[in-house]
C-alpha atoms as a PDB file:
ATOM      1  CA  UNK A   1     172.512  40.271  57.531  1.00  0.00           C
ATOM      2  CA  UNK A   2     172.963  36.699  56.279  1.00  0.00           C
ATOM      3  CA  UNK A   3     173.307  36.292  52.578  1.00  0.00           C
ATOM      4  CA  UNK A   4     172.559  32.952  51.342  1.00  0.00           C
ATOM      5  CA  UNK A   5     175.195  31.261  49.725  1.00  0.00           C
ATOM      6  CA  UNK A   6     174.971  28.413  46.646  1.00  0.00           C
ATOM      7  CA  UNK A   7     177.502  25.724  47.463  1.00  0.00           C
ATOM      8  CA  UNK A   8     179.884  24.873  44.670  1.00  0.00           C
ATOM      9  CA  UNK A   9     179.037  21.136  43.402  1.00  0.00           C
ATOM     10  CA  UNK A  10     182.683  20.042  44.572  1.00  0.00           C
ATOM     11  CA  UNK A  11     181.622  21.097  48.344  1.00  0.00           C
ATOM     12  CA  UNK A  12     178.066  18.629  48.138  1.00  0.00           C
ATOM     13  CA  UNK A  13     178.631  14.983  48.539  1.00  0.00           C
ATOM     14  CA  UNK A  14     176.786  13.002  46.527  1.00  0.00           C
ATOM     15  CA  UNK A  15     174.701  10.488  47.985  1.00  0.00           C
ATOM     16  CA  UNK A  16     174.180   6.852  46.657  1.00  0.00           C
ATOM     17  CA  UNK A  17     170.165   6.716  46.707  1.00  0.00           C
ATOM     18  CA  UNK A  18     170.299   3.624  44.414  1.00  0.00           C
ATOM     19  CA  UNK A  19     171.012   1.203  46.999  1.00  0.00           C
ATOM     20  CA  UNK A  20     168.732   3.195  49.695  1.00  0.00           C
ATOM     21  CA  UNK A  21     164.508   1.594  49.876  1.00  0.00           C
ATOM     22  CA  UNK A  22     161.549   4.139  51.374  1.00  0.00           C
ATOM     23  CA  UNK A  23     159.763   2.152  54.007  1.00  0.00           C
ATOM     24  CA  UNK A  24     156.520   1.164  53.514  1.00  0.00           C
ATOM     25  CA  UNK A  25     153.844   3.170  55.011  1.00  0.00           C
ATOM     26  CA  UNK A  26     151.938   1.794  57.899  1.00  0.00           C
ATOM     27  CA  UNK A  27     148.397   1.165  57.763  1.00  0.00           C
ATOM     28  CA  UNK A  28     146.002  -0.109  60.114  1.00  0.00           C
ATOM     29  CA  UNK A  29     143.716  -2.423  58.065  1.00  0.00           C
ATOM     30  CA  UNK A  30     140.295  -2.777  59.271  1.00  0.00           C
ATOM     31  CA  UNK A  31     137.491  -5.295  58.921  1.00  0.00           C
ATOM     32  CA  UNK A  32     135.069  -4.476  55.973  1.00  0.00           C
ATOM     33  CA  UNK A  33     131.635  -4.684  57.191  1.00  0.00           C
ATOM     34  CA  UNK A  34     128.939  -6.854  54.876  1.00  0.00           C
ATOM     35  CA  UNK A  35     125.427  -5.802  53.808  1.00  0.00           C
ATOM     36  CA  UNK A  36     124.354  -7.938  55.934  1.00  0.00           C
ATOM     37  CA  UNK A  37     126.468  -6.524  59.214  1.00  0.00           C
ATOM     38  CA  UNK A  38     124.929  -3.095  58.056  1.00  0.00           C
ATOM     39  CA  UNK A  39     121.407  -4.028  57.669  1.00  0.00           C
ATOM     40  CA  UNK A  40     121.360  -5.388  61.523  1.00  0.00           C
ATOM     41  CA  UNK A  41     123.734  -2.178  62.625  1.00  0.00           C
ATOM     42  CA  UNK A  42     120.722   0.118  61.126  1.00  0.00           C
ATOM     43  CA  UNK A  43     118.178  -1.306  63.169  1.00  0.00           C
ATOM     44  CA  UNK A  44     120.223  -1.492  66.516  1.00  0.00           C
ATOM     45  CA  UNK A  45     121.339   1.962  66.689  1.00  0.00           C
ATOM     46  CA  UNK A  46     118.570   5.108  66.928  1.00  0.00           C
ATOM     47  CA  UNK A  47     120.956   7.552  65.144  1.00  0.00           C
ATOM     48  CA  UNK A  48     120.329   5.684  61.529  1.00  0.00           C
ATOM     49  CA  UNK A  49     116.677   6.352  62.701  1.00  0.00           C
ATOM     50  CA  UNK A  50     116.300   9.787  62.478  1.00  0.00           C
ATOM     51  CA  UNK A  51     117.913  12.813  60.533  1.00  0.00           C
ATOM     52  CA  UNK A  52     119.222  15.768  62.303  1.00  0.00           C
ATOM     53  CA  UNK A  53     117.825  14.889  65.121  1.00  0.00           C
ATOM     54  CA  UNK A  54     114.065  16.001  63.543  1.00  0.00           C
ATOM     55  CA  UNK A  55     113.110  13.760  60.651  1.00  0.00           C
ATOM     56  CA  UNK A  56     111.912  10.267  61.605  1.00  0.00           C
ATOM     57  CA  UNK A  57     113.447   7.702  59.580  1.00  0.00           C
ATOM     58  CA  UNK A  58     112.017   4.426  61.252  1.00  0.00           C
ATOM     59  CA  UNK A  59     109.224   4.342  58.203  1.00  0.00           C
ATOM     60  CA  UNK A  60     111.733   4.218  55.480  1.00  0.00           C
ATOM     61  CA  UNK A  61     113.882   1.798  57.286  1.00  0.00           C
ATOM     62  CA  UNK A  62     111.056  -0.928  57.904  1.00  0.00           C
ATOM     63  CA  UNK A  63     110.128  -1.140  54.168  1.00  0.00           C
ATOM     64  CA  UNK A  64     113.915  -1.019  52.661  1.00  0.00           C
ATOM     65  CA  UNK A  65     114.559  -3.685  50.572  1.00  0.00           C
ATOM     66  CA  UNK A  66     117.124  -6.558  51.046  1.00  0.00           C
ATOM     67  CA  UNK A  67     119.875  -6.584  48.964  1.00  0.00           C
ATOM     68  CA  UNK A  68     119.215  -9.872  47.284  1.00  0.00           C
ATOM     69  CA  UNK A  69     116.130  -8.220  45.910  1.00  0.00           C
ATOM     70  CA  UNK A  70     118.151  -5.413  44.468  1.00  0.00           C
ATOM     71  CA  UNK A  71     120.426  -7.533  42.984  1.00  0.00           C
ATOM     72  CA  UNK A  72     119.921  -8.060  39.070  1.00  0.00           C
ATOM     73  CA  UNK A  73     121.845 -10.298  36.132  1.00  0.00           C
ATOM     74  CA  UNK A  74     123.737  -8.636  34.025  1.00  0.00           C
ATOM     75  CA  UNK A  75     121.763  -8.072  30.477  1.00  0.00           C
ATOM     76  CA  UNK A  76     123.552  -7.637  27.452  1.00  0.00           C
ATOM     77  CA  UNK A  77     121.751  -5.226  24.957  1.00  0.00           C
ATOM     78  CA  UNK A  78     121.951  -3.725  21.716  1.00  0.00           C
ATOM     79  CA  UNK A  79     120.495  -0.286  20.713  1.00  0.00           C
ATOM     80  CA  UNK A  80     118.650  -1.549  17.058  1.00  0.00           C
ATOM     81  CA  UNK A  81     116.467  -4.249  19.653  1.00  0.00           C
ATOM     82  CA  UNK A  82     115.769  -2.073  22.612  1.00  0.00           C
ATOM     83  CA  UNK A  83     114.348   0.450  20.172  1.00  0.00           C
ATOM     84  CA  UNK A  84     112.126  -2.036  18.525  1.00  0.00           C
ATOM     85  CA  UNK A  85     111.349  -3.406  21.358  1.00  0.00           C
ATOM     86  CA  UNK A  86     110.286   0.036  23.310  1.00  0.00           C
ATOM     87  CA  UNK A  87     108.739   1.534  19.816  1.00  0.00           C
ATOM     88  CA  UNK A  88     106.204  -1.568  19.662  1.00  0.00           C
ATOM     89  CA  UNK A  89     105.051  -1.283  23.596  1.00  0.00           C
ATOM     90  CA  UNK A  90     104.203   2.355  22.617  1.00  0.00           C
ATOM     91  CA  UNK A  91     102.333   2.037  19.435  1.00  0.00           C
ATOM     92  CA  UNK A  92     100.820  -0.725  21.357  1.00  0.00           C
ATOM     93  CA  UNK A  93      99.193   1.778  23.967  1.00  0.00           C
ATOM     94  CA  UNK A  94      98.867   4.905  21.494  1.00  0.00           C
ATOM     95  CA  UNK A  95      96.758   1.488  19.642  1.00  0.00           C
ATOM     96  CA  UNK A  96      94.786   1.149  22.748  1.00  0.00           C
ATOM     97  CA  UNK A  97      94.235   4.729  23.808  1.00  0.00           C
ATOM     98  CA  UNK A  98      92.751   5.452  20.218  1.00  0.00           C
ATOM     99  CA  UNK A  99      90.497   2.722  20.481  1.00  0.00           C
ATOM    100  CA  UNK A 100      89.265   3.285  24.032  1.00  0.00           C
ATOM    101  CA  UNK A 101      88.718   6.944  22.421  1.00  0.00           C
ATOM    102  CA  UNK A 102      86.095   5.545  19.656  1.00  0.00           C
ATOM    103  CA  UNK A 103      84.289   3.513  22.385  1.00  0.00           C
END
């Protein structure tokens, strides 16, 4: 049987990885597609169109919205003025509910 045997350190030459550079990895960079290019690619192709093959999609993709409806500004907001803010719009309509009560 082979017994494995530790080389002494005089035995190992050293090498001089200083001077030595990995090369960089190769990567195939593709095209990244738009909203737009995906909103036309989910009405060409029937696969978008229904799920597992059983569930009929076509309703939910006619009414989607466009993206430049979904898009919103940024709104900076502090916690002491959204609390004021969402307090008074609900004493408002407990207000209103009480007094549609008396009628």
């Amino acid at each position: 049987a082979d017994i494995p045997v530790i080389p002494d350190l005089e035995e190992v030459q050293e090498e001089d990885l200083a001077m030595q550079v990995a090369a960089p990895p190769s990567v195939q960079v593709n095209r990244v597609l738009t909203y737009h290019d995906l909103d036309k690619d989910l009405m060409k192709y029937a696969a978008f169109q229904t799920l597992d093959g059983e569930v009929d999609l076509k309703l939910l993709t006619k009414v989607l919205a466009p993206e430049q409806e979904l898009r919103e500004d940024d709104v900076s907001w502090d916690w002491d003025h959204l609390f004021t803010e969402v307090s008074s719009e609900l004493v408002t309509e407990w207000d209103l509910g009480q007094s549609e009560r008396e009628d």
